[in-house]
C-alpha atoms as a PDB file:
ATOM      1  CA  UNK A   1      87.494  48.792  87.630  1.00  0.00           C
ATOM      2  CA  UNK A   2      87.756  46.198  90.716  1.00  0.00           C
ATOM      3  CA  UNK A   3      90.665  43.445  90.908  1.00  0.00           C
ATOM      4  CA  UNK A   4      88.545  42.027  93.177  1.00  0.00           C
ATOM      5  CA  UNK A   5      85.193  40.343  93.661  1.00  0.00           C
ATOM      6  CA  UNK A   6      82.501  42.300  95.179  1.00  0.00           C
ATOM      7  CA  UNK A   7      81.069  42.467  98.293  1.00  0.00           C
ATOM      8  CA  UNK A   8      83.662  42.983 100.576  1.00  0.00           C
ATOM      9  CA  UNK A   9      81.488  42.769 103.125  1.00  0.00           C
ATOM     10  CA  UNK A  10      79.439  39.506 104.311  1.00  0.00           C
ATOM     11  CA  UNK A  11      76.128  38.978 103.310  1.00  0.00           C
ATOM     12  CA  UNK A  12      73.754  38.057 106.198  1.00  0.00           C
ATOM     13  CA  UNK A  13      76.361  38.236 108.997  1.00  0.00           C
ATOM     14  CA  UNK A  14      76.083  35.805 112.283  1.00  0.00           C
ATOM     15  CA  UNK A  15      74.129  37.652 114.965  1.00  0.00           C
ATOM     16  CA  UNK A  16      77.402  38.810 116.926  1.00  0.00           C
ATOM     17  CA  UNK A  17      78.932  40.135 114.259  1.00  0.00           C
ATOM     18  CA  UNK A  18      79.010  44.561 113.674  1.00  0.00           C
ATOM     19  CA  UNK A  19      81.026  44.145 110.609  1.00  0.00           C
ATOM     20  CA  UNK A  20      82.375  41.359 108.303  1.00  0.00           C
ATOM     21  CA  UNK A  21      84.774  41.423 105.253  1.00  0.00           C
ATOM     22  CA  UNK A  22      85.292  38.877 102.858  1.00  0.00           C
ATOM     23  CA  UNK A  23      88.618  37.748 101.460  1.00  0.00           C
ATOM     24  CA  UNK A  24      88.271  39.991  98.498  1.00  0.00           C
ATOM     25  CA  UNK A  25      87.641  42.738 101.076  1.00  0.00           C
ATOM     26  CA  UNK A  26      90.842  41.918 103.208  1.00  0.00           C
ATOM     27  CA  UNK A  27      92.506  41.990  99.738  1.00  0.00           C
ATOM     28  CA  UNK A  28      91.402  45.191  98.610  1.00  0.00           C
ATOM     29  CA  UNK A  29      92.088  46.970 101.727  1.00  0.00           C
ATOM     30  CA  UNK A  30      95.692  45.676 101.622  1.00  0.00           C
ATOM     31  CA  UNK A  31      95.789  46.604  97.584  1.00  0.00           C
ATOM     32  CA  UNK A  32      95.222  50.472  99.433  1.00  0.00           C
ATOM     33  CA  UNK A  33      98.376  50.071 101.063  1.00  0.00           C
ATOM     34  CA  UNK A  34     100.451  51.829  98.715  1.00  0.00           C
ATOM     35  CA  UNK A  35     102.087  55.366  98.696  1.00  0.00           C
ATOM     36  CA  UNK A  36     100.076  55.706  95.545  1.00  0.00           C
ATOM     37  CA  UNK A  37      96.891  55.620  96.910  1.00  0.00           C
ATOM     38  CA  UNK A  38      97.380  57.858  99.336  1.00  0.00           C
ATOM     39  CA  UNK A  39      99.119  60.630  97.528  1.00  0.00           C
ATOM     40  CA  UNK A  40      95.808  60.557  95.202  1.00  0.00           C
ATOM     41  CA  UNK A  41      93.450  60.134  97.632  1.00  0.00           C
ATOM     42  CA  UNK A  42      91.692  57.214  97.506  1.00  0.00           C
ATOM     43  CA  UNK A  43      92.214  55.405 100.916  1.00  0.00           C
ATOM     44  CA  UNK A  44      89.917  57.241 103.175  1.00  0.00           C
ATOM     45  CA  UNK A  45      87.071  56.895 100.205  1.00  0.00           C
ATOM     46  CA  UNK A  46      87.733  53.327 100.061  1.00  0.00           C
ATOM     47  CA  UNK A  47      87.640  53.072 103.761  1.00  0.00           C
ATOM     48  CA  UNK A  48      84.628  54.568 104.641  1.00  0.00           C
ATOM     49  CA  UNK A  49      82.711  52.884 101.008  1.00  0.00           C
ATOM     50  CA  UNK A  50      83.838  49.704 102.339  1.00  0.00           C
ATOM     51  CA  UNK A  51      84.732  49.873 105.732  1.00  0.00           C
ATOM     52  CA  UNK A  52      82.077  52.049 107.250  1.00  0.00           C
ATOM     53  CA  UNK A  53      82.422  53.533 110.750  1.00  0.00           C
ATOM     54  CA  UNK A  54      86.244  53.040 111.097  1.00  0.00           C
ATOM     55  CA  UNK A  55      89.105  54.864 109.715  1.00  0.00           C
ATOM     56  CA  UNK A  56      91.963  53.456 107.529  1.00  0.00           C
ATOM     57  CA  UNK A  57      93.901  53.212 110.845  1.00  0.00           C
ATOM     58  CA  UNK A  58      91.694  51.239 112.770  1.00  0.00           C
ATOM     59  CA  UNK A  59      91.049  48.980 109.801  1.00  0.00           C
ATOM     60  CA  UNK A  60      94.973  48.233 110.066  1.00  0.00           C
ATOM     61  CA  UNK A  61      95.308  47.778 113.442  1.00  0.00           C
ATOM     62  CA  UNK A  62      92.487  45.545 114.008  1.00  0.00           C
ATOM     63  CA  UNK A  63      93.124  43.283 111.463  1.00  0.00           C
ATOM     64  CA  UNK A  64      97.295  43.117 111.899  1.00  0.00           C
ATOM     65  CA  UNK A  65      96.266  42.322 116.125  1.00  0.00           C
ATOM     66  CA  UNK A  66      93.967  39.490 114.584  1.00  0.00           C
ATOM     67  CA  UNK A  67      97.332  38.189 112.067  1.00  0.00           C
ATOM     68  CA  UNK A  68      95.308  38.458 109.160  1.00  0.00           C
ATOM     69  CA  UNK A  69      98.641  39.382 107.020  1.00  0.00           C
ATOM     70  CA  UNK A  70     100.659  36.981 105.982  1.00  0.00           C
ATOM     71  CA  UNK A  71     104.852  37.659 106.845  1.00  0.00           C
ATOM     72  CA  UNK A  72     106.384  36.902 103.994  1.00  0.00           C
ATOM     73  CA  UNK A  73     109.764  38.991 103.769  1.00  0.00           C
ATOM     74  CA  UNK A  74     109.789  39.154  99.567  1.00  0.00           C
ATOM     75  CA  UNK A  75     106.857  41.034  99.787  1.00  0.00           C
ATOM     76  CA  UNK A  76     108.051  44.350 100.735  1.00  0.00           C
ATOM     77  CA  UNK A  77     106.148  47.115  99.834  1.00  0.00           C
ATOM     78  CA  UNK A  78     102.703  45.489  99.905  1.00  0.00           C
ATOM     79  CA  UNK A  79     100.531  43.309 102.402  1.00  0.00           C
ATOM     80  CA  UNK A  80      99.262  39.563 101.549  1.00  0.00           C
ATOM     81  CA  UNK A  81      96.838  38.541 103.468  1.00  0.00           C
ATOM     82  CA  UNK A  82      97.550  35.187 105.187  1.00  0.00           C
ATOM     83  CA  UNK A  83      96.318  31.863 103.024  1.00  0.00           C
ATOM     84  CA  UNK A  84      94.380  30.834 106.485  1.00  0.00           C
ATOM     85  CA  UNK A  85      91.918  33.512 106.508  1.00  0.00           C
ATOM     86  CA  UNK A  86      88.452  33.344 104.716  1.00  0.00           C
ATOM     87  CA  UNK A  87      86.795  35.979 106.402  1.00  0.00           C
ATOM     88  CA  UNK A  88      87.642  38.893 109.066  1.00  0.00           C
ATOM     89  CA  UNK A  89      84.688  39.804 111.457  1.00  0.00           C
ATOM     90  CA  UNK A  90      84.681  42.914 114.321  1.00  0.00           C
ATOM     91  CA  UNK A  91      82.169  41.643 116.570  1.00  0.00           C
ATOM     92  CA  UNK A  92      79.650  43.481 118.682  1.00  0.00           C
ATOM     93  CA  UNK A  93      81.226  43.305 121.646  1.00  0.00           C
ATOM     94  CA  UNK A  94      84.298  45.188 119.834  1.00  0.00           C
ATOM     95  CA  UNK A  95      86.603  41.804 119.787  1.00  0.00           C
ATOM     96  CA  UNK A  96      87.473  40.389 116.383  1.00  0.00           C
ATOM     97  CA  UNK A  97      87.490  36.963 114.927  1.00  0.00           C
ATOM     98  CA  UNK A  98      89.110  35.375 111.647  1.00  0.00           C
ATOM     99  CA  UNK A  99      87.227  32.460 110.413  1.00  0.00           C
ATOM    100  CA  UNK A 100      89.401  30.000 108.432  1.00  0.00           C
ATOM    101  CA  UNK A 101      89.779  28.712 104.845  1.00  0.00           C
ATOM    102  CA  UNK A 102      89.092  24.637 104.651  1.00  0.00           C
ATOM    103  CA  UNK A 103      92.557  23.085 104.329  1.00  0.00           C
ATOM    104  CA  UNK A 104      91.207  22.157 100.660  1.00  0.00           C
ATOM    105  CA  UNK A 105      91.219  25.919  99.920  1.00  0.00           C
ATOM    106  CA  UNK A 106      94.786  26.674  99.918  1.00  0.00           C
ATOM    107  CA  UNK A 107      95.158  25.796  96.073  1.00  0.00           C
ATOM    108  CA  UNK A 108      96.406  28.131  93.991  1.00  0.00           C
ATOM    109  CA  UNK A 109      94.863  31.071  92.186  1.00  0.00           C
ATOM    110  CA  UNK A 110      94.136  30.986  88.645  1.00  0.00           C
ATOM    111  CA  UNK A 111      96.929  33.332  88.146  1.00  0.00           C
ATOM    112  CA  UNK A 112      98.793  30.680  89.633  1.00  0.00           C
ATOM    113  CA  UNK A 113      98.045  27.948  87.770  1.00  0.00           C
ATOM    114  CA  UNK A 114      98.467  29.717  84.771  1.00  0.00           C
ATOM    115  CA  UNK A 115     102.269  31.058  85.516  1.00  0.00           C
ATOM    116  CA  UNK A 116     102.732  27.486  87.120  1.00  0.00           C
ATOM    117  CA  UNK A 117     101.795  25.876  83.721  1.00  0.00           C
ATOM    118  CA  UNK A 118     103.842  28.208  81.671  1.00  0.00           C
ATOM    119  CA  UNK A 119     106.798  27.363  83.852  1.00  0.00           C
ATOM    120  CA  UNK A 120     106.870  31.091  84.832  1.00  0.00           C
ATOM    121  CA  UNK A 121     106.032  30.702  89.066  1.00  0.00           C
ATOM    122  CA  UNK A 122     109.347  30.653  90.802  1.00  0.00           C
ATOM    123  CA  UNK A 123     109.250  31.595  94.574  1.00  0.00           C
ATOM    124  CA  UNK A 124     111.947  34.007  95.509  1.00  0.00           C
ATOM    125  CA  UNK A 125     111.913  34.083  98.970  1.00  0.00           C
ATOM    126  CA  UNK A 126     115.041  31.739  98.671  1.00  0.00           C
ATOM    127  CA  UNK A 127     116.751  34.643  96.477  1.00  0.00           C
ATOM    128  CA  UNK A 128     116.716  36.836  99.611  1.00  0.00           C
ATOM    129  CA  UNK A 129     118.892  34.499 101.776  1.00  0.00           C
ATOM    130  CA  UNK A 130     121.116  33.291  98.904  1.00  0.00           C
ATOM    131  CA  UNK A 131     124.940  33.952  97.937  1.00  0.00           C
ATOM    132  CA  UNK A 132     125.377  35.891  95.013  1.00  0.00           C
ATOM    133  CA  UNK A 133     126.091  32.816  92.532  1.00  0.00           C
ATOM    134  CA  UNK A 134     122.992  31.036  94.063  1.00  0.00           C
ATOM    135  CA  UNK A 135     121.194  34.621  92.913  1.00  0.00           C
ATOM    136  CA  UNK A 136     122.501  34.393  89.524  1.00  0.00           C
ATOM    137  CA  UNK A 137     121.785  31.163  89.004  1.00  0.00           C
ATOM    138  CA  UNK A 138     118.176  31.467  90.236  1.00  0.00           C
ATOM    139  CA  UNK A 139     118.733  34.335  88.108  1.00  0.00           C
ATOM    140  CA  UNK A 140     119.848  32.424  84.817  1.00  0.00           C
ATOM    141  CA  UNK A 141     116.649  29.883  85.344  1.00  0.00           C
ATOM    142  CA  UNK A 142     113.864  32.386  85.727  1.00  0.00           C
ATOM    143  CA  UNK A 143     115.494  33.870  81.932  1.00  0.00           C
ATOM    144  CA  UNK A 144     115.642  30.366  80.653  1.00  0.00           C
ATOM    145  CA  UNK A 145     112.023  30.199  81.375  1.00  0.00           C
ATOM    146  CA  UNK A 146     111.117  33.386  79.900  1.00  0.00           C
ATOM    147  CA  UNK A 147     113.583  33.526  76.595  1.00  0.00           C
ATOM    148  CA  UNK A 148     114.660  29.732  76.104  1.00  0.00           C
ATOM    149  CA  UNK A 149     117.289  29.678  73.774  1.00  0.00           C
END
């Protein structure tokens, strides 16, 4: 079972262009980025299914130099890849490029829009930088939201 649309790769690449990943590609490659999938396994298969001809490693490094990732400090033990980016290509010549998302495509995921609606979508990178009643109050109104009295 895939999270994530297939291909990760782009279909009919530009002429300069040796490999090319989607957004769903980027995103899958960061979903590896676990401890779990690499005490069972599964990164290097991923990598070379998806990724052929480089090696989880260069994957990483190529697309962290090209700031694919977003740095978002409440994400901790996983990668987000950066709302800019539509597209990561390694190019022939062994430089990469990052093609943008239209400003129109930063909208929010139906996953989003759903919590959003519900009143369940509160962002906690404020949380991180907060005293501790600002924490318990943030605290307080994420329960309210869930079990309203």
């Amino acid at each position: 079972m895939s999270f994530f649309s297939e291909p990760y790769s782009i279909v009919n690449p530009p002429a300069d262009v040796a490999h090319g990943f989607t957004r769903d590609g980027l995103r899958a490659l960061a979903h590896h980025v676990h401890p779990m999938a690499f005490i069972r396994g599964a990164v290097e298969p991923f990598v070379r299914k998806h990724w052929p001809g480089l090696t989880f490693e260069q994957a990483m490094s190529l697309t962290s130099a090209a700031g694919v990732w977003a740095n978002r400090r409440h994400r901790v033990a996983r990668l987000e890849l950066a709302d800019h980016v539509e597209e990561f290509h390694i190019l022939l010549d062994g430089t990469t490029r990052v093609v943008e998302r239209a400003e129109s495509d930063h909208a929010t995921t139906p996953n989003q829009q759903v919590a959003r609606e519900a009143g369940l979508l509160v962002d906690m990178t404020s949380y991180y930088d907060a005293t501790p009643e600002q924490q318990r109050e943030i605290l307080r109104q994420l329960l309210g939201r869930i079990a309203p009295r």
